[in-house]
C-alpha atoms as a PDB file:
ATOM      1  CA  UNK A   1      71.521 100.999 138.013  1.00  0.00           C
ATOM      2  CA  UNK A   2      70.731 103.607 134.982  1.00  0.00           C
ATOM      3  CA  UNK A   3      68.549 100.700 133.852  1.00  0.00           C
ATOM      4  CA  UNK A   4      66.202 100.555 136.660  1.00  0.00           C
ATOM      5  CA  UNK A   5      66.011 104.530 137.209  1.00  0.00           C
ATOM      6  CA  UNK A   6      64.799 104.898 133.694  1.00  0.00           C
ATOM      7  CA  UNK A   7      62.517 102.270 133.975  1.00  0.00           C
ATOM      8  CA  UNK A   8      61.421 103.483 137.438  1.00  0.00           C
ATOM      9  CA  UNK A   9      60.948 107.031 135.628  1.00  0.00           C
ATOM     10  CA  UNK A  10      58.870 105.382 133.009  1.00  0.00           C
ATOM     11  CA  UNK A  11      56.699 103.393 135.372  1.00  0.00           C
ATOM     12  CA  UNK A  12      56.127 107.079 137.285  1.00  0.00           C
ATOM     13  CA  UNK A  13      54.994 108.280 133.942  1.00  0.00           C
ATOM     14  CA  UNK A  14      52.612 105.671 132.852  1.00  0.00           C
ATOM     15  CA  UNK A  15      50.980 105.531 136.210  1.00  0.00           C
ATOM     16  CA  UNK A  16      50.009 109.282 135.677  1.00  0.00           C
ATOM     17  CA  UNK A  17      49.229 108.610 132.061  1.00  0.00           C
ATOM     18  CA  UNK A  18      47.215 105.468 132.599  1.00  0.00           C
ATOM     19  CA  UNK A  19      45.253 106.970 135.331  1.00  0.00           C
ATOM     20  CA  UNK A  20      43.041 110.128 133.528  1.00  0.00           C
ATOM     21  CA  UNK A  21      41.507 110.179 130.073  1.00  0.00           C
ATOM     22  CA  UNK A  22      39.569 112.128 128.058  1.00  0.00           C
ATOM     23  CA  UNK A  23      37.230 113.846 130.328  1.00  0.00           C
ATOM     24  CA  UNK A  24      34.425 111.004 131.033  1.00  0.00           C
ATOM     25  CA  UNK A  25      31.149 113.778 132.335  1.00  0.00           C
ATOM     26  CA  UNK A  26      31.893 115.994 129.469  1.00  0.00           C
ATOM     27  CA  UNK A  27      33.465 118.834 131.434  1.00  0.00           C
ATOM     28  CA  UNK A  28      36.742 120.179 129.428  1.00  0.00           C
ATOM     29  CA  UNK A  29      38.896 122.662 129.999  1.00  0.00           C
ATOM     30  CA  UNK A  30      39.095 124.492 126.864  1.00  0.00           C
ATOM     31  CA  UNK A  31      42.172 125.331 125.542  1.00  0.00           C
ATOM     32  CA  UNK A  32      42.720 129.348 125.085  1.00  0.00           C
ATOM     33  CA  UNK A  33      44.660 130.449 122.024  1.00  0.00           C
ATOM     34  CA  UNK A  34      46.824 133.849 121.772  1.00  0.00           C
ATOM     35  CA  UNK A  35      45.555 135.294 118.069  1.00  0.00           C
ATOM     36  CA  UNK A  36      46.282 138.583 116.312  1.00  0.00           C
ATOM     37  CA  UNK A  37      42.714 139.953 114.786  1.00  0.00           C
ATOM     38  CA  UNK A  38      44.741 142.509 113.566  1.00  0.00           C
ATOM     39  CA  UNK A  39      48.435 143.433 113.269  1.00  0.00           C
ATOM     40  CA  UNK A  40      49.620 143.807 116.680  1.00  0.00           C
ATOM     41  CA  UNK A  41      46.267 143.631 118.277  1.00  0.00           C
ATOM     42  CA  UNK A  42      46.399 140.135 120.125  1.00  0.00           C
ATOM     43  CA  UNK A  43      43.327 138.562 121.890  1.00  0.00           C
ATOM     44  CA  UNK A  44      42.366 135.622 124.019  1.00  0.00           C
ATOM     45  CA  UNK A  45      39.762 132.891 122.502  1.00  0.00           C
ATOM     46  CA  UNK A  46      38.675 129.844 123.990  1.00  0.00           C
ATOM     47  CA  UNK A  47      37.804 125.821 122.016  1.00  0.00           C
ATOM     48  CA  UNK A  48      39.594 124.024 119.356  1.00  0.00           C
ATOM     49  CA  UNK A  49      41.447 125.245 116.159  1.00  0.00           C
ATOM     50  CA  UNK A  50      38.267 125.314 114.018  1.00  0.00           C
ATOM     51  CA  UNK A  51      36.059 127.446 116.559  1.00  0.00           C
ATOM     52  CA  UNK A  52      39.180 129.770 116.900  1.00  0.00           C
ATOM     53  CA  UNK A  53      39.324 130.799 113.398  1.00  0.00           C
ATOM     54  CA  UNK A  54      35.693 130.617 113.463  1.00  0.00           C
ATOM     55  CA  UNK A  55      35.855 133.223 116.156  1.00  0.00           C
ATOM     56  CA  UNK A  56      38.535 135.243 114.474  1.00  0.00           C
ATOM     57  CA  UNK A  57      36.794 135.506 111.088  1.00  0.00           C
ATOM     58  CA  UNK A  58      34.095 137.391 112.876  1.00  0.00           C
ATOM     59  CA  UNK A  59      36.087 139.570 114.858  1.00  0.00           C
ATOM     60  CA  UNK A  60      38.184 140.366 111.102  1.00  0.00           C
ATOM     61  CA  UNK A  61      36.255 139.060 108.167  1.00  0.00           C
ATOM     62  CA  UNK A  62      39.651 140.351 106.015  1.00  0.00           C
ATOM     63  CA  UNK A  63      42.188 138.179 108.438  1.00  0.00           C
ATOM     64  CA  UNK A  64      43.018 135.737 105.353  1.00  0.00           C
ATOM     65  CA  UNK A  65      44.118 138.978 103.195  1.00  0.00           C
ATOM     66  CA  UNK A  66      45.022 141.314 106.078  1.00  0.00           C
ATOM     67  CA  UNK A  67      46.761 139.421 108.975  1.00  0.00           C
ATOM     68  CA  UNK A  68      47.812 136.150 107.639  1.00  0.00           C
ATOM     69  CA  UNK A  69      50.270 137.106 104.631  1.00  0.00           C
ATOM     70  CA  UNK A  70      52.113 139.870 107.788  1.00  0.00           C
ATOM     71  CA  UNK A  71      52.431 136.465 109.958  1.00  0.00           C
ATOM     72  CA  UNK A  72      53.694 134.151 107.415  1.00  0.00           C
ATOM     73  CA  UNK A  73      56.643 137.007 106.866  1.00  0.00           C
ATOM     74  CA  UNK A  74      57.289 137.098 110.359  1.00  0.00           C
ATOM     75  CA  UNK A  75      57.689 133.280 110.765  1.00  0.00           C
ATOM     76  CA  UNK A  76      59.614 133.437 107.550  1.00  0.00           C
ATOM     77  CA  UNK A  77      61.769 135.984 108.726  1.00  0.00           C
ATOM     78  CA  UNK A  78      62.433 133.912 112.102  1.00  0.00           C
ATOM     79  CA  UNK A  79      62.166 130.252 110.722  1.00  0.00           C
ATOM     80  CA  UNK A  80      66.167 129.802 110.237  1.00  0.00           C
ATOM     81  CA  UNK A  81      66.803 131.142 113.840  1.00  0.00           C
ATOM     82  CA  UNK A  82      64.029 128.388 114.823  1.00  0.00           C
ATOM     83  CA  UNK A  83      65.758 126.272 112.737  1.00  0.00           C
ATOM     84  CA  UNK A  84      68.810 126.422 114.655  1.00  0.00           C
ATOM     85  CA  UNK A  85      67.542 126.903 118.206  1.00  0.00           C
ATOM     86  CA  UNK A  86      64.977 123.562 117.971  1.00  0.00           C
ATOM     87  CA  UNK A  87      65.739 121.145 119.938  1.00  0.00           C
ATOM     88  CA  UNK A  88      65.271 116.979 119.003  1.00  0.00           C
ATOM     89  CA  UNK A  89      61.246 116.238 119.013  1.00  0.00           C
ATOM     90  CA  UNK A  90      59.608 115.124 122.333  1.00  0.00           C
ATOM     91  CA  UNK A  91      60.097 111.106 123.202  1.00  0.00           C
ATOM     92  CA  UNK A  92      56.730 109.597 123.718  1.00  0.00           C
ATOM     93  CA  UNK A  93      57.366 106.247 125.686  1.00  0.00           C
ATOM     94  CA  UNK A  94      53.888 105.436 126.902  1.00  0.00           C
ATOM     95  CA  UNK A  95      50.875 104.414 124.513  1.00  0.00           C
ATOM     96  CA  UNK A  96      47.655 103.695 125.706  1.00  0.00           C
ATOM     97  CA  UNK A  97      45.237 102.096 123.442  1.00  0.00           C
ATOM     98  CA  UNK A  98      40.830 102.221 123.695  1.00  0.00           C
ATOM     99  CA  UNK A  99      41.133 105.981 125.370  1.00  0.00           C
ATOM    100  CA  UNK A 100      37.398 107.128 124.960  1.00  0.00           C
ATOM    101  CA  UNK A 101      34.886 106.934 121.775  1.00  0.00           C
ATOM    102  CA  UNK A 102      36.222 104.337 119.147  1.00  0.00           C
ATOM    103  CA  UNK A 103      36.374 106.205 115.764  1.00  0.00           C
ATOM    104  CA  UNK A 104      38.130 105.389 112.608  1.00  0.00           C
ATOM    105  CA  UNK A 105      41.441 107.293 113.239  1.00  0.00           C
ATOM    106  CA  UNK A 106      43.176 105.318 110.816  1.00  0.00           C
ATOM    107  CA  UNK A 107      41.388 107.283 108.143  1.00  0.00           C
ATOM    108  CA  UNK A 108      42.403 110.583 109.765  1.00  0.00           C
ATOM    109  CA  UNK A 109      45.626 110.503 111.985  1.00  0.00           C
ATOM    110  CA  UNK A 110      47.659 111.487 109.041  1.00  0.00           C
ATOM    111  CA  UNK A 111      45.208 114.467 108.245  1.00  0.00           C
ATOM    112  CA  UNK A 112      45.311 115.845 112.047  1.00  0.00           C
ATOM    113  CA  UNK A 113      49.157 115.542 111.792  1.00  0.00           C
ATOM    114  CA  UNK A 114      49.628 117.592 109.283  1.00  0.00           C
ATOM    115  CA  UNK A 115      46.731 119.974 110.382  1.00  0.00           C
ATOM    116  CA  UNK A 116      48.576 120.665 113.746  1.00  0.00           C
ATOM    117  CA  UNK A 117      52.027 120.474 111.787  1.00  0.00           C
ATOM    118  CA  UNK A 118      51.183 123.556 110.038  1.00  0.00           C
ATOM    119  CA  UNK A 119      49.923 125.600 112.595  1.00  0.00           C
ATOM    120  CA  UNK A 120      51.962 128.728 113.510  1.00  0.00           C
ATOM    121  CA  UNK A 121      52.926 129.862 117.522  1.00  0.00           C
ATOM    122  CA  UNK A 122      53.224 127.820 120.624  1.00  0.00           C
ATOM    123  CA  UNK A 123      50.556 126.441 122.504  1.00  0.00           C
ATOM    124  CA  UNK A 124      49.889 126.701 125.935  1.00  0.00           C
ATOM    125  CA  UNK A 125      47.981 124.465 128.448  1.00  0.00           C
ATOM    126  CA  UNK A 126      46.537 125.517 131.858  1.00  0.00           C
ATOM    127  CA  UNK A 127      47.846 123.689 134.728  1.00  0.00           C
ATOM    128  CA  UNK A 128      46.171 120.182 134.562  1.00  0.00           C
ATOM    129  CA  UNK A 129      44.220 121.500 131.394  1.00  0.00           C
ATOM    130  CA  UNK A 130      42.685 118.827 129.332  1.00  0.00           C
ATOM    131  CA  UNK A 131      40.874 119.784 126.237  1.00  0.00           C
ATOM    132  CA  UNK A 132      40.100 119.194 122.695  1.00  0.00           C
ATOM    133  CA  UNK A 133      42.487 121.032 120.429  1.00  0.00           C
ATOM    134  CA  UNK A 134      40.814 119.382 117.159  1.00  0.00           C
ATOM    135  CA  UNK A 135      37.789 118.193 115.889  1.00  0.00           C
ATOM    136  CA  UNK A 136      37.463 116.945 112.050  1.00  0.00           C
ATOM    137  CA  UNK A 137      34.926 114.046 110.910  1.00  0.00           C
ATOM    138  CA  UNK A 138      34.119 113.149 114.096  1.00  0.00           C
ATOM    139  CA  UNK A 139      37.748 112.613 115.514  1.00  0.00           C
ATOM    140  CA  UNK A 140      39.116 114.779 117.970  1.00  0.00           C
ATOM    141  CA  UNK A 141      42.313 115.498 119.552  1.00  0.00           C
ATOM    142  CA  UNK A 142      42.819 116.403 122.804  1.00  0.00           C
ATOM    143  CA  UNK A 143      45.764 117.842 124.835  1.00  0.00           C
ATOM    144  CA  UNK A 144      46.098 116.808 128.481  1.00  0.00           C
ATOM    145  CA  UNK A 145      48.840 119.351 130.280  1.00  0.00           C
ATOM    146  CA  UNK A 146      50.108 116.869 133.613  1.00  0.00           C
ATOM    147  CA  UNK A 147      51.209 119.501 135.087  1.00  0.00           C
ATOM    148  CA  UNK A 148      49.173 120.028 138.096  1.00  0.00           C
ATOM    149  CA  UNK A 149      50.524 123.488 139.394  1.00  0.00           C
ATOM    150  CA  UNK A 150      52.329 124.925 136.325  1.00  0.00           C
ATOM    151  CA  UNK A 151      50.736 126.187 133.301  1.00  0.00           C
ATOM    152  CA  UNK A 152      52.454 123.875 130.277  1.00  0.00           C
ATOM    153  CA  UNK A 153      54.091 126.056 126.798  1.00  0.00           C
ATOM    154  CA  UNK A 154      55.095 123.800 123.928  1.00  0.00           C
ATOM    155  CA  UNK A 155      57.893 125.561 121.644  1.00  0.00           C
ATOM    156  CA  UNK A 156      55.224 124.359 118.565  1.00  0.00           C
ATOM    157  CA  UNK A 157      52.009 122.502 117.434  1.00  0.00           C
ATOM    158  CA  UNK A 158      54.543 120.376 115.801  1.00  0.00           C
ATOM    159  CA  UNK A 159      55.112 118.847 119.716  1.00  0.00           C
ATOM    160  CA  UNK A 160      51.465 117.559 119.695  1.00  0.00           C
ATOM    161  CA  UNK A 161      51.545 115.969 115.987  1.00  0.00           C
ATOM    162  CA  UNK A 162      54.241 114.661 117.182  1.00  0.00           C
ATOM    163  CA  UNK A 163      52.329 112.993 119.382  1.00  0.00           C
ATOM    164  CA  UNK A 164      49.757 111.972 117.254  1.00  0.00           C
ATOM    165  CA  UNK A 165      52.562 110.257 115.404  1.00  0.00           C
ATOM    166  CA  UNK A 166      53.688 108.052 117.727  1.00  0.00           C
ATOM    167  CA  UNK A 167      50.426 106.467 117.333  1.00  0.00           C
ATOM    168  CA  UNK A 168      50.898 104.966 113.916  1.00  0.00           C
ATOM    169  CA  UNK A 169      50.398 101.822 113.710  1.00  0.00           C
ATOM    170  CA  UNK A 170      48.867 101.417 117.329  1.00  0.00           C
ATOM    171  CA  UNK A 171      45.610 101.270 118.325  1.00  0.00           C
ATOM    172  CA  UNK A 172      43.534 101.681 114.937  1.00  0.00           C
ATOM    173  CA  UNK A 173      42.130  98.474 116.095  1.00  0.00           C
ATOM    174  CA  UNK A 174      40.582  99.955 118.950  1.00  0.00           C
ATOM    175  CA  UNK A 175      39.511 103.287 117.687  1.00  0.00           C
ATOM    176  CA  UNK A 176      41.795 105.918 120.276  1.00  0.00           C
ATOM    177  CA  UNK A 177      44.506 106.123 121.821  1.00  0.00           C
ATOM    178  CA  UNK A 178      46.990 108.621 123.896  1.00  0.00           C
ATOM    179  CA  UNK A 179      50.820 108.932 123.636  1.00  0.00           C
ATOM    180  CA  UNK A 180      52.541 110.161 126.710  1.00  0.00           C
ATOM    181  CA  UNK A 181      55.531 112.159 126.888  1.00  0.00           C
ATOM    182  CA  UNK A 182      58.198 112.558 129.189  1.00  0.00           C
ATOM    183  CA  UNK A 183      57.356 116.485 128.920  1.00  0.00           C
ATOM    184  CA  UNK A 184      54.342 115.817 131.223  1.00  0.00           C
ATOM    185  CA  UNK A 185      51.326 115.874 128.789  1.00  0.00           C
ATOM    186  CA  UNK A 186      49.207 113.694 126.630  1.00  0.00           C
ATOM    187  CA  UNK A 187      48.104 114.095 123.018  1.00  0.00           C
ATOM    188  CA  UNK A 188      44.522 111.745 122.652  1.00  0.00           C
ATOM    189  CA  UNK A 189      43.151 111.181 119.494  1.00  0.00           C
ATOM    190  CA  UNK A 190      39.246 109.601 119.714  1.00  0.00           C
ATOM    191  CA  UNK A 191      35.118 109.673 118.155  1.00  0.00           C
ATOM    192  CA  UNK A 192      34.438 113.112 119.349  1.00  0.00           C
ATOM    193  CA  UNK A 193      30.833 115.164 118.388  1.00  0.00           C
ATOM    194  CA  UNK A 194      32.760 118.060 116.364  1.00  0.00           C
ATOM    195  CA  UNK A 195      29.668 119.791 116.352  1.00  0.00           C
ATOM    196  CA  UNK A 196      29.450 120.256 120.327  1.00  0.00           C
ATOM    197  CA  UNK A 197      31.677 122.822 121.664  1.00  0.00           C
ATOM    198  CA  UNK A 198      34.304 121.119 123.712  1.00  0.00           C
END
């Protein structure tokens, strides 16, 4: 009996996986990121990690010298707490290979991993948000929230590389792919136009 209820939880899962992509009429929801211009004064901005820091470099041309060295001491000061309070990574039990534009993600899965790996704060996803969270030589990486009602708040970026790394070894062949997770969202990796806001 626990057999078939996992598996019946699984099949659930891919069905919702399986069934929406990357969006096809190039409408995204862009993904908003919490940022501190300044110490302790936090704003909204909108697109992926590149156009963020794009966006904060204007708004603080000094954020490198000024902000960045006062948030690496806070996460030092904290990272043994988050040490102890992580819990085990996400399971990502559904792969789905040939999700949008073929690219060579071989060449650049492990670069995007790390990218997101070392990003600071925890992400959050509108409900049924799907948008590009990354974009570096032409491949992009999208986050998908399944979540249809409920906005979706990963404890790190770590969750979505994470993601990207249950695709090793799968679909290079055919250029993209998604991994699922039994968290309710998707992490895409596929050819994207880095240059187009998205």
């Amino acid at each position: 009996m626990k057999f078939s209820t996992k598996a019946v939880a699984l099949l659930s899962l891919a069905a919702r996986v399986l069934g929406s992509d990357i969006p096809a009429d190039g409408h995204e929801e862009p993904i908003a990121w919490e940022v501190e211009v300044r110490p302790d004064e936090k704003v909204t901005l909108p697109g992926t990690v590149q156009e963020v820091r794009a966006q904060l470099l204007e708004r603080n041309p000094d954020w490198d010298t000024t902000v960045a060295p006062v948030l690496a001491a806070r996460e030092a000061a904290t990272s043994i707490r988050s040490r102890i309070n992580r819990r085990d990574g996400d399971y990502f039990p559904v792969i789905q290979c040939g999700v949008g534009q073929a690219a060579d993600i071989q060449a650049y899965l492990e670069n995007h991993i790390k990218y997101l790996s070392s990003l600071k704060g925890k992400p959050i996803n509108g409900p049924g948000g799907c948008g590009r969270v990354s974009c570096q030589h032409s491949v992009g990486v999208w986050w998908c929230n399944e979540h249809k009602k409920n906005p979706l708040e990963l404890n790190s970026w770590k969750a979505l590389s994470d993601g990207l790394a249950a695709l090793r070894g799968s679909c290079i062949k055919e250029g993209s792919g998604a991994a699922g997770s039994l968290s309710g969202y998707r992490v895409i990796i596929a050819g994207a136009d880095c240059g187009k806001k998205g």
